[in-house]
Every structure is written in C-alpha cells, then in structure tokens.
Protein backbone atom coordinates (compact mmCIF):
# COMPACT_ATOMS: atom_id res chain seq x y z
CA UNK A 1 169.27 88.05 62.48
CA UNK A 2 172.71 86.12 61.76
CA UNK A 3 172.76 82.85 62.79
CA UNK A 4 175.18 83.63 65.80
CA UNK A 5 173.59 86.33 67.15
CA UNK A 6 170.41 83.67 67.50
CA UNK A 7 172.32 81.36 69.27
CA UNK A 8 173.72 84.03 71.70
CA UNK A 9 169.74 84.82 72.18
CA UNK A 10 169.05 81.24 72.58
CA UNK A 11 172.47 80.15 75.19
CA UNK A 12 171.40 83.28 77.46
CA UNK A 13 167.69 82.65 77.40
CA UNK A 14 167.93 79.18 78.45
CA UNK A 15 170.98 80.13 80.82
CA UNK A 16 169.06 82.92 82.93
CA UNK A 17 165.93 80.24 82.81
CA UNK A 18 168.14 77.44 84.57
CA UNK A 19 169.24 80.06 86.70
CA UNK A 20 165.73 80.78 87.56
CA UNK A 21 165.42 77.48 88.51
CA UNK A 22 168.33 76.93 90.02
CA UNK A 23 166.88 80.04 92.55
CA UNK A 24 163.60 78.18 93.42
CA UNK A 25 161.47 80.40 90.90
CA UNK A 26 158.75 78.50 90.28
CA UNK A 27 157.81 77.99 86.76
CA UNK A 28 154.55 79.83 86.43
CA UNK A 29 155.93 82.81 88.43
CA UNK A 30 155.55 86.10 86.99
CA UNK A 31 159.45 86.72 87.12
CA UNK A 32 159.64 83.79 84.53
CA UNK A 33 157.13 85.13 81.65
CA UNK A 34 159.97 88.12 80.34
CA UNK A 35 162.29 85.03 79.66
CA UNK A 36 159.59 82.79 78.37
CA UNK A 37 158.47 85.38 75.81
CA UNK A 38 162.33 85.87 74.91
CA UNK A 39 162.42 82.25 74.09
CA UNK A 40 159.09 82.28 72.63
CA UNK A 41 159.91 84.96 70.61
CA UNK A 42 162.99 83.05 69.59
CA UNK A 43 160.95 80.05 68.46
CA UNK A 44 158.75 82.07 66.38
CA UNK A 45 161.76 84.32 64.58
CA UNK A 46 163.69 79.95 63.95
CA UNK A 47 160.04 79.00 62.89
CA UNK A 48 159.65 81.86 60.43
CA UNK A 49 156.20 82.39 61.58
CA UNK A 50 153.61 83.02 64.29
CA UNK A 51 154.01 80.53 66.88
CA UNK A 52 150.41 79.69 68.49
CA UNK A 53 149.78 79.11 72.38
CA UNK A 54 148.94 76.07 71.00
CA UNK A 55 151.85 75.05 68.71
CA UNK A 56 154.44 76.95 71.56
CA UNK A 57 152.23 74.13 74.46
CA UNK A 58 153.16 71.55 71.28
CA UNK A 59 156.59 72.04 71.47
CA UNK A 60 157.19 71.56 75.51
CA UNK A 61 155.54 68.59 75.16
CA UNK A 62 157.95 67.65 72.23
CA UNK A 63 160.86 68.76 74.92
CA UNK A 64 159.71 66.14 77.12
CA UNK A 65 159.21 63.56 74.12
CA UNK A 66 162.15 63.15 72.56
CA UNK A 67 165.07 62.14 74.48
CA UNK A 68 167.77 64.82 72.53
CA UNK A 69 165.98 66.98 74.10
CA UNK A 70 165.56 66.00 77.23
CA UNK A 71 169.74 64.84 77.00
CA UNK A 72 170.14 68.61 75.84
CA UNK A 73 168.52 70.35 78.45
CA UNK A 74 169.05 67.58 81.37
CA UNK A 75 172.84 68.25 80.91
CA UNK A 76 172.57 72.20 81.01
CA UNK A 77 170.75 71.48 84.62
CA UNK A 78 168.95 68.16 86.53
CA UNK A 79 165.30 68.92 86.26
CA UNK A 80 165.55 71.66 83.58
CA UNK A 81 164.08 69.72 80.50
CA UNK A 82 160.65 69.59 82.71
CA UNK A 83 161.07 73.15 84.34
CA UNK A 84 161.46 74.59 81.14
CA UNK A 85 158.45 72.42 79.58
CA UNK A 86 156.13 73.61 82.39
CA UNK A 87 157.31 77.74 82.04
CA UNK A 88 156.43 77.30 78.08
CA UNK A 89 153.49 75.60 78.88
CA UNK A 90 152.04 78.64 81.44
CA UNK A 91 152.72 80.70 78.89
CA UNK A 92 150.90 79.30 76.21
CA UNK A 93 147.75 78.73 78.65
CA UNK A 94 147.87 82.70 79.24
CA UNK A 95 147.47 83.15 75.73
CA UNK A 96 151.19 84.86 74.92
C-alpha cells in the first residue's frame, strides 16, 4: 500500500476513534472493536508482520510511555492518548 494511502488509513482511524470518544463511547464498547481492528490491522501491515494480542497490549502501553506519543495523540483530543490505549488494550485481551 503507498505510503499515503497508509496515512489516509491511519488520520481517519484515529479521527473516527476521537470522535468515538468525543460521543461518550466507552472504550471497550462493541461499537469501538471495527475501528480498533482497522488500526490494528494498520499496525500489523507498518510492522510487516503478525501483530500479537500481546505485542498490540505492548504497544498501548508504549502510547502511554513515551511522551511523543502521548504529545501526538493529547493534541488530536484531551484524554485521547489514554482512550485510545485502553480500546487497543480490550482488544488485545479478546484475543483479536
């Protein structure tokens, strides 16, 4: 996939997630896990391979780690770096 077309995939995951949030949708909701598995999905096709529950669990703890991240995502929406930590990390626990 060209590099542009996995940004697009990338800006509008994260966009309809912090939209999600912005609506009150709770992070482990059921409504969530489409967009979660678009951004997993993403992750894995960046990573060039699988990405475990347990790596994918590895990473939203990384997004709450390391403060580019959390700058990143804390300017797209107040609260989003941990939302989106929590939605990754409900997904990894149900074995995605």
């Amino acid at each position: 996939m060209p590099a542009g077309k996995l940004l697009k995939v990338l800006r509008d995951t994260e966009g309809a997630l912090a939209q999600a949030m912005r609506d009150g949708i709770e992070p482990g909701a059921a409504a969530i896990q489409p967009l979660i598995a678009r951004h997993h999905a993403w992750v894995t096709t960046m990573w060039e391979r699988p990405c475990s529950p347990k790596a994918y669990a590895g990473l939203a703890n990384l997004y709450l780690a390391h403060p580019d991240f959390v700058d990143r995502y804390e300017r797209m929406e107040v609260g989003f770096a941990t939302y989106l930590s929590q939605a990754m990390k409900v997904y990894a626990e149900r074995g995605r």
